[in-house]
PDB file of N, CA and C in Angstrom:
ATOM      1  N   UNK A   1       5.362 -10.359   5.395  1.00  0.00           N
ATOM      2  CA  UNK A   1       5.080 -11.050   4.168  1.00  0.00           C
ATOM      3  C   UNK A   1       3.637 -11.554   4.126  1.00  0.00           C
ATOM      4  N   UNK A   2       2.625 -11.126   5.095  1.00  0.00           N
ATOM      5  CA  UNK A   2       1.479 -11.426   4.872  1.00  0.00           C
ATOM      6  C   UNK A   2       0.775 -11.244   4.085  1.00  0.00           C
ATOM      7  N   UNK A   3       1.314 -10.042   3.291  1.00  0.00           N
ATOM      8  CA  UNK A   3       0.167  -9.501   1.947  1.00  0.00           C
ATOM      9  C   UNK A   3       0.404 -10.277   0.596  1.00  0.00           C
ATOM     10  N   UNK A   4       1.839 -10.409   0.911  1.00  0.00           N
ATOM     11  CA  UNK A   4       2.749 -11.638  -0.052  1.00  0.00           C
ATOM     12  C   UNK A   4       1.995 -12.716  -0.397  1.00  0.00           C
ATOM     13  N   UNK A   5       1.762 -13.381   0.890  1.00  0.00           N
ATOM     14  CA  UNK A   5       1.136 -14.518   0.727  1.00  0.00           C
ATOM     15  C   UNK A   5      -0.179 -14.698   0.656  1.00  0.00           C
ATOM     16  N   UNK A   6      -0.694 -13.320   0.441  1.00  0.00           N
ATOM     17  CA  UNK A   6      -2.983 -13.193   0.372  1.00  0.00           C
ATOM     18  C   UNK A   6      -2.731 -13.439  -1.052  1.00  0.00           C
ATOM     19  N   UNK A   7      -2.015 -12.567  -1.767  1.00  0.00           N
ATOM     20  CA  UNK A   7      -1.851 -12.234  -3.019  1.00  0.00           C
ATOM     21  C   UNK A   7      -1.259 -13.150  -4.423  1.00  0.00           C
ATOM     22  N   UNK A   8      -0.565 -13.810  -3.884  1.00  0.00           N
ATOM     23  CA  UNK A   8      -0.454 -15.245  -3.906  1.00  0.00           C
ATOM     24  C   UNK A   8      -1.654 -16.517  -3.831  1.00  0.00           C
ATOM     25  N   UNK A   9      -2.027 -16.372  -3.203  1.00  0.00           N
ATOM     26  CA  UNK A   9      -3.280 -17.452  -2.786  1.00  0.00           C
ATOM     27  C   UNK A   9      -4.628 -16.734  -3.465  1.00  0.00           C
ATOM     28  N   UNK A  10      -4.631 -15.715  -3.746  1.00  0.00           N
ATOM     29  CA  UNK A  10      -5.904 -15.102  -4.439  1.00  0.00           C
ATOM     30  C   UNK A  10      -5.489 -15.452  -5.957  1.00  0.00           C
ATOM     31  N   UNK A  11      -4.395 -15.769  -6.366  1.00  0.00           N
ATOM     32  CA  UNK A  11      -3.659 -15.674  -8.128  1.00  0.00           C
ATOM     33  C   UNK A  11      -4.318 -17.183  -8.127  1.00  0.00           C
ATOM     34  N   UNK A  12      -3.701 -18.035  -7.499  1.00  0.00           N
ATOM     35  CA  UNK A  12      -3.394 -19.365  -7.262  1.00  0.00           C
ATOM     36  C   UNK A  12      -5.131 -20.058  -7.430  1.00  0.00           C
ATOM     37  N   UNK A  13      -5.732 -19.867  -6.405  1.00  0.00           N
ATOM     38  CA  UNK A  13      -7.349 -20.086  -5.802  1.00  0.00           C
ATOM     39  C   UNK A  13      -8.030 -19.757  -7.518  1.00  0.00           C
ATOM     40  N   UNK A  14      -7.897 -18.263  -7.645  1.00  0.00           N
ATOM     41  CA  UNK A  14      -8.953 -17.584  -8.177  1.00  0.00           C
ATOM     42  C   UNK A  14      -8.648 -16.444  -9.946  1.00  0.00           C
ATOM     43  N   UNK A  15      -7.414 -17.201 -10.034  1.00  0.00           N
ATOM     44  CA  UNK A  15      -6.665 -16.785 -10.978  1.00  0.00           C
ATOM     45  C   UNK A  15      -6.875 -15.063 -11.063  1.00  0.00           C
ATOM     46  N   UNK A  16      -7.010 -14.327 -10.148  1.00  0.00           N
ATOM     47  CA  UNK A  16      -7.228 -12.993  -9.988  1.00  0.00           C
ATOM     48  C   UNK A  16      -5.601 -12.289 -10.392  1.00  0.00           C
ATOM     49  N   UNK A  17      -5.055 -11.717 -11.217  1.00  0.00           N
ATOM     50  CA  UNK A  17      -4.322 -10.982 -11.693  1.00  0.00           C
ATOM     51  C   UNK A  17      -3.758  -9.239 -11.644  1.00  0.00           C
ATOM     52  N   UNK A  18      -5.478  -8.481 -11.035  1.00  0.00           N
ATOM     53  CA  UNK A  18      -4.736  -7.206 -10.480  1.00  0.00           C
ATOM     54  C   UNK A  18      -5.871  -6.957  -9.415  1.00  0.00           C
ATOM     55  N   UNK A  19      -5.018  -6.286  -8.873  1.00  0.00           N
ATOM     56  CA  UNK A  19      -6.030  -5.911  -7.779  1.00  0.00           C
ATOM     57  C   UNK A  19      -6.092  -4.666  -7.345  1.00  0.00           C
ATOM     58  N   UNK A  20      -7.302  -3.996  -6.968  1.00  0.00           N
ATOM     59  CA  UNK A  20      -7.241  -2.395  -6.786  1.00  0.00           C
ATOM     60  C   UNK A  20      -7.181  -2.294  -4.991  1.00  0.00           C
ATOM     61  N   UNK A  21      -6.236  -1.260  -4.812  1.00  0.00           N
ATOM     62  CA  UNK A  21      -6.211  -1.280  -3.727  1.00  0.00           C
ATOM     63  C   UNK A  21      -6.728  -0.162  -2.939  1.00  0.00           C
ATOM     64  N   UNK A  22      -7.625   0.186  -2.477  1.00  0.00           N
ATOM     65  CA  UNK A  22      -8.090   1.243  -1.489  1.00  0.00           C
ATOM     66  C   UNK A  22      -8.505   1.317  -0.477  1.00  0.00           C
ATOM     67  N   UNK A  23      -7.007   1.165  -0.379  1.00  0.00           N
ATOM     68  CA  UNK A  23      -6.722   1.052   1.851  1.00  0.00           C
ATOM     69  C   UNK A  23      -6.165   2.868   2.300  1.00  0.00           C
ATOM     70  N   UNK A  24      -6.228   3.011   3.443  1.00  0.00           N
ATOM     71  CA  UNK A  24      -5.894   4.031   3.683  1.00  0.00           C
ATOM     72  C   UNK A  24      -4.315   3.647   3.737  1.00  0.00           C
ATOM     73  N   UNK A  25      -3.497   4.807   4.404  1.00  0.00           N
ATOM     74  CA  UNK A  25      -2.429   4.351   4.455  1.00  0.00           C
ATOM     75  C   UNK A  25      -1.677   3.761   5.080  1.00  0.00           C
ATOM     76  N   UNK A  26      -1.819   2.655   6.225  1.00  0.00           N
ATOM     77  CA  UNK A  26      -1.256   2.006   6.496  1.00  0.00           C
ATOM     78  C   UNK A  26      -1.526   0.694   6.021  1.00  0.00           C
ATOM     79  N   UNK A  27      -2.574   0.911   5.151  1.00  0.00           N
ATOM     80  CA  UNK A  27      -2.761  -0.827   4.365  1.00  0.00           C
ATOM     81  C   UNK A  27      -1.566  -0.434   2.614  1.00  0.00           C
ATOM     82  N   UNK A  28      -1.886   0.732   2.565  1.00  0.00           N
ATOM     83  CA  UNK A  28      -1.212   1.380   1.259  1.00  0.00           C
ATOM     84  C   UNK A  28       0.314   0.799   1.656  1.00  0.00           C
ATOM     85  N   UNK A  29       1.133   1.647   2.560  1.00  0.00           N
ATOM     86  CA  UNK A  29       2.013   1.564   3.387  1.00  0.00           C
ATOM     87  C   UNK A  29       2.690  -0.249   3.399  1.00  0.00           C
ATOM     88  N   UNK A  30       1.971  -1.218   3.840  1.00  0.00           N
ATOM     89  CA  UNK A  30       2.278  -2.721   4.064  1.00  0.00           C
ATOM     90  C   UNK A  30       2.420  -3.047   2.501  1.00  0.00           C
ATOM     91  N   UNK A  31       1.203  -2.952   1.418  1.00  0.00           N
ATOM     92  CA  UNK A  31       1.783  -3.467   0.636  1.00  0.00           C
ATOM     93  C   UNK A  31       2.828  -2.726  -0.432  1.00  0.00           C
ATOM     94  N   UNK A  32       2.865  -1.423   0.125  1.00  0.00           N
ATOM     95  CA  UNK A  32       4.121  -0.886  -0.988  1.00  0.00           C
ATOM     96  C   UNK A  32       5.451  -1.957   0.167  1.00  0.00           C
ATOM     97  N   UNK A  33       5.444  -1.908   1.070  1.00  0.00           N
ATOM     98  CA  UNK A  33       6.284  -2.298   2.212  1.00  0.00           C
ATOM     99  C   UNK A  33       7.170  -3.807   1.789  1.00  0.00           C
ATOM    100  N   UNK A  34       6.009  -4.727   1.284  1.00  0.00           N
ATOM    101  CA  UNK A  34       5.898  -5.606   0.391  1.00  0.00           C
ATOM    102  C   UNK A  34       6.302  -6.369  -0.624  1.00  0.00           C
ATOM    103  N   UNK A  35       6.202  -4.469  -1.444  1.00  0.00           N
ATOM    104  CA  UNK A  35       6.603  -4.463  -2.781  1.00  0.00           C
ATOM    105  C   UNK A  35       5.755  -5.232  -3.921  1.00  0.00           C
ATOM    106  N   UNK A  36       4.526  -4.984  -3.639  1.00  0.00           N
ATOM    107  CA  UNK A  36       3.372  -5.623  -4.207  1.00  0.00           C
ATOM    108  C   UNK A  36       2.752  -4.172  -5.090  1.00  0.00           C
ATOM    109  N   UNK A  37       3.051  -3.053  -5.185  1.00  0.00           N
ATOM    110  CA  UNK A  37       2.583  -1.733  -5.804  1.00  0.00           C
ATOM    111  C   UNK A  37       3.706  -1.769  -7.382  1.00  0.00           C
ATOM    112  N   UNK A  38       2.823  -1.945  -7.830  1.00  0.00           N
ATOM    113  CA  UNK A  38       3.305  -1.632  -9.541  1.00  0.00           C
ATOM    114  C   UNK A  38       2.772  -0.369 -10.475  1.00  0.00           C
ATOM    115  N   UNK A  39       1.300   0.046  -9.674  1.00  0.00           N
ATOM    116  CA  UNK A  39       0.915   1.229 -10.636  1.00  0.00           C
ATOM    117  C   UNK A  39       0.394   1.983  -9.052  1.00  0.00           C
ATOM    118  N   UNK A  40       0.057   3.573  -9.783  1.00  0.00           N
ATOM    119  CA  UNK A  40      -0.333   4.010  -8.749  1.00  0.00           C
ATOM    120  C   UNK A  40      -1.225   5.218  -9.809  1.00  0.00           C
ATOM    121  N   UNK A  41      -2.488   5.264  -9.590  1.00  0.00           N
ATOM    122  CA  UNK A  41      -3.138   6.468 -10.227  1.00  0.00           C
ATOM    123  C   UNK A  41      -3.729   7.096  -8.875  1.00  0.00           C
ATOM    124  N   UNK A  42      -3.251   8.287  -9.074  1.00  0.00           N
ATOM    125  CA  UNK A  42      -3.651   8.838  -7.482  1.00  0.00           C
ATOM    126  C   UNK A  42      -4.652  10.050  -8.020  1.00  0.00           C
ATOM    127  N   UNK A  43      -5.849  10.451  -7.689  1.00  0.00           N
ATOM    128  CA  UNK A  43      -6.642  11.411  -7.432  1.00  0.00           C
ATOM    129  C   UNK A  43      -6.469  12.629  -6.525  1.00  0.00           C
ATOM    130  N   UNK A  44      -6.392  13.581  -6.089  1.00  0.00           N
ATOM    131  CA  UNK A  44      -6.758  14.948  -5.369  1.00  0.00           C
ATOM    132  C   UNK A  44      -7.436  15.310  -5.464  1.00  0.00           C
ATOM    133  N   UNK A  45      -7.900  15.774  -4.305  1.00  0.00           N
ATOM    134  CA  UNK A  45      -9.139  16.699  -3.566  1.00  0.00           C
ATOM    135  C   UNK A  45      -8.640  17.356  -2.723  1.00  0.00           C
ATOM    136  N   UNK A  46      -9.044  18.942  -3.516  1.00  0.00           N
ATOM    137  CA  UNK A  46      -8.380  20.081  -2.458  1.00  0.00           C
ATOM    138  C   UNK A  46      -9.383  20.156  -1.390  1.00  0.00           C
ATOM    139  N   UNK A  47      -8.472  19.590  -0.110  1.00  0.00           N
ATOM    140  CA  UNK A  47      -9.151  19.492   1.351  1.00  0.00           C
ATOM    141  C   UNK A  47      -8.128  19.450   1.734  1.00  0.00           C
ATOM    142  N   UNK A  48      -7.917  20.185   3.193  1.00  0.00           N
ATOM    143  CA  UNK A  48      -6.609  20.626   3.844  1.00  0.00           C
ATOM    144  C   UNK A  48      -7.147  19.989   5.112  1.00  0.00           C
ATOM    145  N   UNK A  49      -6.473  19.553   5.760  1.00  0.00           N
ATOM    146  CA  UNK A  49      -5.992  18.698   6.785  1.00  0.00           C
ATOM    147  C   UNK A  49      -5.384  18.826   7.689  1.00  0.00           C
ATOM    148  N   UNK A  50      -5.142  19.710   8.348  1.00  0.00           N
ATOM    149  CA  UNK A  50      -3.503  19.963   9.506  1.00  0.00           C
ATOM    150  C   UNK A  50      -3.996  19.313  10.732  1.00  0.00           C
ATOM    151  N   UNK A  51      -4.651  18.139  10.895  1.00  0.00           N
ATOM    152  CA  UNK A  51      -4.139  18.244  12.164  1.00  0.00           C
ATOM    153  C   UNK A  51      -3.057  17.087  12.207  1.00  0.00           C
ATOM    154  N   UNK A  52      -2.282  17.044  13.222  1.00  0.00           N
ATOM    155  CA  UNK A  52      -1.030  15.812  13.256  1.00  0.00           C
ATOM    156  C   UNK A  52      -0.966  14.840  13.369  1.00  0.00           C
ATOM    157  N   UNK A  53      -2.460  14.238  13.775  1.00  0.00           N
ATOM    158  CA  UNK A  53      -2.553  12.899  13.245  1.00  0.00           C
ATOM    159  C   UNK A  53      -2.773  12.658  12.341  1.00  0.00           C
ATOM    160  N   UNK A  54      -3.166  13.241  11.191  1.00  0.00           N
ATOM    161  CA  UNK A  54      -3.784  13.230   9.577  1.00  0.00           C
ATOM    162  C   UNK A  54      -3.193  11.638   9.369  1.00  0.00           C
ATOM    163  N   UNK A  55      -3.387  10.573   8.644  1.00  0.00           N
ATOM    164  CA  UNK A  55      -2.690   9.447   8.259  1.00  0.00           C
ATOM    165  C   UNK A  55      -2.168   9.748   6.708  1.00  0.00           C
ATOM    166  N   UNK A  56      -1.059   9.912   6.523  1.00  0.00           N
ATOM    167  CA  UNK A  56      -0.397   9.762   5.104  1.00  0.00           C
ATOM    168  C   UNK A  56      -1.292   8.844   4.613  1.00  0.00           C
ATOM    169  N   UNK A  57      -0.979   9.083   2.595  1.00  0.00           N
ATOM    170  CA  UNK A  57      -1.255   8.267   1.560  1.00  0.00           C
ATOM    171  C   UNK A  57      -0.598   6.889   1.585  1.00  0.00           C
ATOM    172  N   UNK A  58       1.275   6.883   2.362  1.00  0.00           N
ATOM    173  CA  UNK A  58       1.595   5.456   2.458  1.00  0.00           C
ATOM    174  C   UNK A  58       2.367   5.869   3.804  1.00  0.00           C
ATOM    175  N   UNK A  59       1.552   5.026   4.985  1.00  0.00           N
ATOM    176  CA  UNK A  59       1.655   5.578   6.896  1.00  0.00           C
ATOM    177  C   UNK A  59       2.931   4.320   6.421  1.00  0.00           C
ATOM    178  N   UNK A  60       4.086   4.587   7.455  1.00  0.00           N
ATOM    179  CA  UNK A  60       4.916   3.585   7.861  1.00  0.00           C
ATOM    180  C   UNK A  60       4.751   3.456   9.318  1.00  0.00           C
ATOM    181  N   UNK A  61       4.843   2.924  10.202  1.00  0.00           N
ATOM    182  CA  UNK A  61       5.290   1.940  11.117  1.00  0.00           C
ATOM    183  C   UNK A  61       6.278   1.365  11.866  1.00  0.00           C
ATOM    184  N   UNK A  62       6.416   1.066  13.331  1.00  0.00           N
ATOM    185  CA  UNK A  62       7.449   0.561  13.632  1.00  0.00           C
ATOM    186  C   UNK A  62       7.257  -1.121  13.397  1.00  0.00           C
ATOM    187  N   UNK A  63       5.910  -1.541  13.207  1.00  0.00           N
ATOM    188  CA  UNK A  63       6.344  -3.224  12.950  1.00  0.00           C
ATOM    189  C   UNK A  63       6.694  -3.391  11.553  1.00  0.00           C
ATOM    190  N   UNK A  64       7.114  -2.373  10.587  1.00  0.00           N
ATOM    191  CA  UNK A  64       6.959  -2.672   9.146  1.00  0.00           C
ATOM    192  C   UNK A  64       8.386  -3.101   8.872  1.00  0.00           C
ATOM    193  N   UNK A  65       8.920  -3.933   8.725  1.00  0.00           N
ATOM    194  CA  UNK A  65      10.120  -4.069   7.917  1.00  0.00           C
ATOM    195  C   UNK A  65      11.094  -3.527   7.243  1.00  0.00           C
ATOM    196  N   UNK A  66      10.456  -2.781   5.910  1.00  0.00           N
ATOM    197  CA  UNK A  66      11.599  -2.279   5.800  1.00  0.00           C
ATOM    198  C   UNK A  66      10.969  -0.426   4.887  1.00  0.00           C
ATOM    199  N   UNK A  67      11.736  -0.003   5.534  1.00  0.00           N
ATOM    200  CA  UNK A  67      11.587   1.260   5.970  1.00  0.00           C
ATOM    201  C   UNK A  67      12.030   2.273   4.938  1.00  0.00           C
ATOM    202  N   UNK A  68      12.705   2.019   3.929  1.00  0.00           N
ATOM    203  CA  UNK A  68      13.670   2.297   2.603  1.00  0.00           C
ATOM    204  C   UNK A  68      12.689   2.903   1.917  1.00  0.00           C
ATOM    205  N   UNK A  69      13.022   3.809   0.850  1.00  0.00           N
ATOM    206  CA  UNK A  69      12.194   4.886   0.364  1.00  0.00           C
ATOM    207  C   UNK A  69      12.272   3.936  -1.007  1.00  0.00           C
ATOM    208  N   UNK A  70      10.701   3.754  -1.290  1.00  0.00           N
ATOM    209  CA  UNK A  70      10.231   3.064  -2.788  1.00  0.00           C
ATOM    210  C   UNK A  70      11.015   3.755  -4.355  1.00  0.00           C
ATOM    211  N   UNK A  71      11.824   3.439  -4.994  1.00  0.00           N
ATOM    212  CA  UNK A  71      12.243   4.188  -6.285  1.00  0.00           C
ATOM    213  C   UNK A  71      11.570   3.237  -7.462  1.00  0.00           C
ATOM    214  N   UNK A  72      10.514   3.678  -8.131  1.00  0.00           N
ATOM    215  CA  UNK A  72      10.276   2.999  -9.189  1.00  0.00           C
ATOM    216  C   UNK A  72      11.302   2.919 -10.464  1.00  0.00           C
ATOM    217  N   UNK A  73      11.170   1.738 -11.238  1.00  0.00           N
ATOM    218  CA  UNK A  73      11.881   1.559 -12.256  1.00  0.00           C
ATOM    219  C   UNK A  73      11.361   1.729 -13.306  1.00  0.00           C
TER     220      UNK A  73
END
């Protein structure tokens, strides 16, 4: 709940209302994790990648909580 509570304290402090996020994916990852992701405009760039560490668009984790696949409404 740490991002919970930045995001919170940035509204609160600085009356800041949206915020853009461009973290790779394990910052992507925490706050979808969160549940702090409401929009998502995603870009591509054809660039291929194979190797196996590549980091996903949203990396999960074993310290992350909860692990459940995001379904928007």
């Amino acid at each position: 709940m740490f991002f919970t509570v930045v995001v919170k304290k940035l509204k609160n402090l600085f009356s800041i209302d949206k915020l853009m996020l461009e973290g790779g994916g394990f910052l992507n990852g925490s706050f979808l994790n969160e549940g702090l992701i409401d929009e998502l405009s995603l870009i591509l760039v054809p660039i291929a990648d194979g190797t196996s560490n590549s980091v996903t668009l949203f990396e999960t984790s074993s310290f992350l909580t909860n692990q459940q696949p995001v379904i928007s409404s």
